[in-house]
Protein backbone atom coordinates (compact mmCIF):
# COMPACT_ATOMS: atom_id res chain seq x y z
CA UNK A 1 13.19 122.35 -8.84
CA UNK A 2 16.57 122.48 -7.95
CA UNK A 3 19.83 120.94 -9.96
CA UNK A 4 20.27 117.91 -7.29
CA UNK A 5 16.74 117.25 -7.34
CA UNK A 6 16.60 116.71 -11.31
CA UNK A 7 19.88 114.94 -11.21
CA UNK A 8 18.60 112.63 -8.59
CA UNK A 9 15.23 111.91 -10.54
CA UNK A 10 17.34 111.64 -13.97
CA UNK A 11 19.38 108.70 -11.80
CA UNK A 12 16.10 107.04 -10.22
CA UNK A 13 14.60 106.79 -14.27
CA UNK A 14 17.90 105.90 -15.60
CA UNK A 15 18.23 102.78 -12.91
CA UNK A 16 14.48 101.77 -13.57
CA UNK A 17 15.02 101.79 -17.25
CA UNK A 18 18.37 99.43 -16.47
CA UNK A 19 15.83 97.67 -15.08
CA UNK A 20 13.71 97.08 -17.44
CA UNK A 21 15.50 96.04 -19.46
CA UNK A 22 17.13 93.18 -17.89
CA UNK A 23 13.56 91.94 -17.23
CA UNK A 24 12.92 92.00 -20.65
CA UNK A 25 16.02 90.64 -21.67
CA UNK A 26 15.72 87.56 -18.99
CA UNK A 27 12.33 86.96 -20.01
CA UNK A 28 13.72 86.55 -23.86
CA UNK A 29 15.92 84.63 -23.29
CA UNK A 30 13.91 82.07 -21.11
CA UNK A 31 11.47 82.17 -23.91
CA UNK A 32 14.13 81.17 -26.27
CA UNK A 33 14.92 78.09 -24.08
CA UNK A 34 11.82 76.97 -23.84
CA UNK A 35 10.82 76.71 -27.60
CA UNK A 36 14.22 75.39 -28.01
CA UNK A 37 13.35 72.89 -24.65
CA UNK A 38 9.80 72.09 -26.31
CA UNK A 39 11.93 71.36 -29.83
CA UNK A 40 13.81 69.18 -27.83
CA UNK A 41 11.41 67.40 -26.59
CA UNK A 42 9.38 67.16 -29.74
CA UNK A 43 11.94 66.03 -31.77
CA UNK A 44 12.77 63.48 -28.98
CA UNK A 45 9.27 62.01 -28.93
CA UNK A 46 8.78 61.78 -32.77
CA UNK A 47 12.31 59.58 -32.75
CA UNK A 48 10.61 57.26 -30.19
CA UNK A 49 7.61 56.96 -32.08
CA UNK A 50 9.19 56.59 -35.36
CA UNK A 51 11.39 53.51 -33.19
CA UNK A 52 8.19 51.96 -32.18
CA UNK A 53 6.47 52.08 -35.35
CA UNK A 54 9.69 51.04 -37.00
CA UNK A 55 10.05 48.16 -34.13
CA UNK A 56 6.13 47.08 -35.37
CA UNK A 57 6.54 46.69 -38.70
CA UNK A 58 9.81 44.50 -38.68
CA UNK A 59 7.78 42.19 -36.16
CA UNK A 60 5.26 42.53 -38.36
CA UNK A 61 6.63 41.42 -41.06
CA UNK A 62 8.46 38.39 -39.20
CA UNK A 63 5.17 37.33 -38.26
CA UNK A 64 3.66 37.50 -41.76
CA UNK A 65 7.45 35.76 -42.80
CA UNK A 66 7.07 32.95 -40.32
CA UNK A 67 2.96 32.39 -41.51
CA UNK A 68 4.42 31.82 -45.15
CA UNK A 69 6.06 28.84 -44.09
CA UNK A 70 4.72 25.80 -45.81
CA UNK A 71 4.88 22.74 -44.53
CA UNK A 72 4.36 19.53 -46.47
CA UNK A 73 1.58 17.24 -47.26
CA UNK A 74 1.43 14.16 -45.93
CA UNK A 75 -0.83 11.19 -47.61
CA UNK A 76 -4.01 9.51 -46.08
CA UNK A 77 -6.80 6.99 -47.05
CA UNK A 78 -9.13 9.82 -47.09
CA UNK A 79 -6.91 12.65 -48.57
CA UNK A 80 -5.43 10.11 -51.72
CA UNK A 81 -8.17 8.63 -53.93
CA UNK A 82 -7.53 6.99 -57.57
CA UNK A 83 -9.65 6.56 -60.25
CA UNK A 84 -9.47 4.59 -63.91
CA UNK A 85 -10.83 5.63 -66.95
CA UNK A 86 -11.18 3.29 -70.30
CA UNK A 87 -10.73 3.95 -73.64
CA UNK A 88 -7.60 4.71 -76.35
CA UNK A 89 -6.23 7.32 -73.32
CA UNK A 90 -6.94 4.80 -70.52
CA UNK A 91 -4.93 5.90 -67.49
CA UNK A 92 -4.85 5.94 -63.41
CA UNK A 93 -5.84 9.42 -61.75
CA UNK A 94 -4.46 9.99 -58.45
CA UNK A 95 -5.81 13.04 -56.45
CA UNK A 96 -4.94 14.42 -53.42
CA UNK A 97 -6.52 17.00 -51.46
CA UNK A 98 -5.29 19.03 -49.18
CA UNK A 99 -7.97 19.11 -46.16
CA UNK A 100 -6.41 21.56 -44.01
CA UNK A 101 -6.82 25.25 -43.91
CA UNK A 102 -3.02 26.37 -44.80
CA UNK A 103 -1.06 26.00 -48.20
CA UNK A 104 1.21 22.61 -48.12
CA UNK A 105 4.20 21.47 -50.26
CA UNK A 106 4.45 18.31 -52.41
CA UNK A 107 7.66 17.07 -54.00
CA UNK A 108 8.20 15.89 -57.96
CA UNK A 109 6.04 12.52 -57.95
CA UNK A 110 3.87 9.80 -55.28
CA UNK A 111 6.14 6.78 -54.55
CA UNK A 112 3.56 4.05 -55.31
CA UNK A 113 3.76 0.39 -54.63
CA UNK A 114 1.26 -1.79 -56.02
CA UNK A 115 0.46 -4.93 -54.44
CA UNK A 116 3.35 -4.95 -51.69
CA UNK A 117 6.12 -4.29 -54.81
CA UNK A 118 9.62 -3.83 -53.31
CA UNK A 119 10.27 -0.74 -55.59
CA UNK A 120 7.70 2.24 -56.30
CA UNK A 121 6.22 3.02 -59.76
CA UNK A 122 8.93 4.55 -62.05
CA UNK A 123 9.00 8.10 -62.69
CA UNK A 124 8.11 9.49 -65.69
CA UNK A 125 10.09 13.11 -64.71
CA UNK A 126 12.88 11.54 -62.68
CA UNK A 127 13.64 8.33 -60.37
CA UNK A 128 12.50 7.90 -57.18
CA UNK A 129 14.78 9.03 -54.45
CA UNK A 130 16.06 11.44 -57.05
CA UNK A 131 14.53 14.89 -57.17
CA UNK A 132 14.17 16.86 -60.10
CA UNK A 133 13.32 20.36 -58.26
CA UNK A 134 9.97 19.88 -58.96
CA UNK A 135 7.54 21.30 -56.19
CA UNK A 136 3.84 21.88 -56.50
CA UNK A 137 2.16 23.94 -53.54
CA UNK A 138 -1.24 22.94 -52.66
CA UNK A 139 -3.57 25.46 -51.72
CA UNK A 140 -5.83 25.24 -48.49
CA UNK A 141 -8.83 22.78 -49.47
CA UNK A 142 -6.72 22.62 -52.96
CA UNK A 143 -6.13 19.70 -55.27
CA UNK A 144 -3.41 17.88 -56.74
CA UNK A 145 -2.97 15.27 -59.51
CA UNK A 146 -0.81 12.92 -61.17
CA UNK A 147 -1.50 10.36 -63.57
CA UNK A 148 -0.03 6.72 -64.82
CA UNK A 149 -1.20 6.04 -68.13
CA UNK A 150 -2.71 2.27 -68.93
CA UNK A 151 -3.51 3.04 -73.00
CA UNK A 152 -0.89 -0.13 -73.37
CA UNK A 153 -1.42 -3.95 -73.14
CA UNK A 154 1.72 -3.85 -70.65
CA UNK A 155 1.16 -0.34 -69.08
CA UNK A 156 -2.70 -1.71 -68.14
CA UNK A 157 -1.11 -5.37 -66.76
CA UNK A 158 -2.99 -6.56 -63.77
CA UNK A 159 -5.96 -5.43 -61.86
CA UNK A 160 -4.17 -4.59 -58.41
CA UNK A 161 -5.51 -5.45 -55.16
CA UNK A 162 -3.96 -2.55 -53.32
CA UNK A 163 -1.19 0.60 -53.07
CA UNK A 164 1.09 2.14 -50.52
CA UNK A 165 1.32 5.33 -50.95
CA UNK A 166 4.76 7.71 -49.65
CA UNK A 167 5.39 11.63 -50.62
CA UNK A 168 8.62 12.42 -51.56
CA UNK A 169 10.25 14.85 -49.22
CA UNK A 170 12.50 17.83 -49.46
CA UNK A 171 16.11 15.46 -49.74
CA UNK A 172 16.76 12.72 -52.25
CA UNK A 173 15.91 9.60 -50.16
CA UNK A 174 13.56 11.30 -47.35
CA UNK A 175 9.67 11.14 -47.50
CA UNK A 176 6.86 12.55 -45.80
CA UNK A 177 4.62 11.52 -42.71
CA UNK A 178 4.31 8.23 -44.82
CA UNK A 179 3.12 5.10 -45.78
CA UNK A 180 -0.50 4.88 -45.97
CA UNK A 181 -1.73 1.68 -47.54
CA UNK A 182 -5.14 1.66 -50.02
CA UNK A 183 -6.91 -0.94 -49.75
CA UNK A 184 -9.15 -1.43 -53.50
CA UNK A 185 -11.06 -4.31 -52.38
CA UNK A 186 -12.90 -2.28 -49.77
CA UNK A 187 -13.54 0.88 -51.55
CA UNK A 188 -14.69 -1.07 -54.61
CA UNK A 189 -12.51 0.00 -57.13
CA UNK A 190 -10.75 -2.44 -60.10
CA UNK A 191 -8.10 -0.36 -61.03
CA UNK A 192 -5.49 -2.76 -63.43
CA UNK A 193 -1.69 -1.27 -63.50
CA UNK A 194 1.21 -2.64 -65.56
CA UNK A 195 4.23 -2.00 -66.54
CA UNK A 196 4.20 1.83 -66.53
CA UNK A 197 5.18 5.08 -64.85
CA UNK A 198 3.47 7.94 -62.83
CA UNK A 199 3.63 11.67 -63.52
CA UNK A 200 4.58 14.61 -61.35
CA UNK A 201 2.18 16.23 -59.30
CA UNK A 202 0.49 18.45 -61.09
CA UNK A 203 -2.22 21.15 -59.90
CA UNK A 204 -4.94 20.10 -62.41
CA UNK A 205 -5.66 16.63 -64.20
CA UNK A 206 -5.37 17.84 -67.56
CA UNK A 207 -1.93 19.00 -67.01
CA UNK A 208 -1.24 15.64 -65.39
CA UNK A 209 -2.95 13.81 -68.03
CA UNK A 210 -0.90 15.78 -70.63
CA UNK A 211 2.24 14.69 -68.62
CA UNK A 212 1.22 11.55 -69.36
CA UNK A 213 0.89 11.59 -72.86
CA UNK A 214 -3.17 10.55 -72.13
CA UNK A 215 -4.17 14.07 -72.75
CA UNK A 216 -5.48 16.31 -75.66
């Protein structure tokens, strides 16, 4: 083999292996871009998803906000009963129930007017038209009570012939979906009221009747 003929092969290898290289250099560095592209992307989808979810939960939790809302109970013949019971601790039960299927409010006392009165029933825990902060929340198919005691000559008066009945509402003077009048004749009931006061609502009768100073 002569000397050209070496130094031409040694020139042929050295340009392949130039070559080579290159190749192998190009295809690094494409590889490099595309983990760093598929990163990219990765890290770009995660951030959306981590928006979404993020954008869920807050309207989540204004849903679950706006189905706290309470709204407030409003009377009816069927959904306010009273009751008397004799004795030393005679007094006047007044129940109401809430019939719906969601939680409602009720404010300090019931504004009661026997027999057509001008004014309610004094408060025993405020005035009427004067709040107190007092607020009881119903449950759904829950109970409330309050109570006017009658263990007095002048508390027990009259037997009464009929009540409107108003809920207080959230301001001083306002009240609720009201009046609804009860009449006692037709549901049979002799309930006698004097010269007395009613109790806040309360969410069980011994509490009320405590209130009233009928309890023990």
């Amino acid at each position: 083999m002569t000397a050209r003929r070496s130094r031409h092969r040694s020139a042929a290898y050295a340009a392949l292996a130039l070559g080579l290289a290159g190749s192998l250099a190009l295809t690094g560095c494409n590889s490099h871009s595309s983990k760093k592209s598929k990163k990219s992307s990765s890290s770009s989808s995660k951030s959306k998803k981590r928006r979404i979810i993020g954008g869920g939960a807050a309207a989540a939790g204004a849903g679950a906000a706006a189905s706290r809302r309470v709204s407030d109970c409003f009377p009816s013949t069927y959904k306010v009963t009273f009751s008397q019971q004799s004795g030393p601790d005679s007094h006047v039960t007044v129940k109401f129930k809430n019939t719906t299927s969601r939680d409602c409010k009720l404010y300090n006392a019931p504004l009661l007017r026997f027999n057509n009165a001008k004014s309610p029933l004094p408060l025993l825990q405020g005035t009427p038209g004067h709040l107190d902060g007092a607020r009881l929340t119903v449950p759904a198919h829950g109970y409330a009570y309050a109570v006017i005691p009658t263990n007095t000559a002048a508390a027990k008066g009259t037997e009464q012939k009929s009540v409107t009945v108003d809920f207080m509402g959230v301001s001083a003077s306002s009240v609720t979906h009201g009046p609804v009048t009860v009449n006692f004749a037709e549901k049979r009931l002799h309930l006698s009221v004097g010269k007395t006061k009613v109790t806040n609502w309360t969410s069980s009768v011994h509490g009320a009747q405590l209130a009233a100073g009928v309890g023990k």
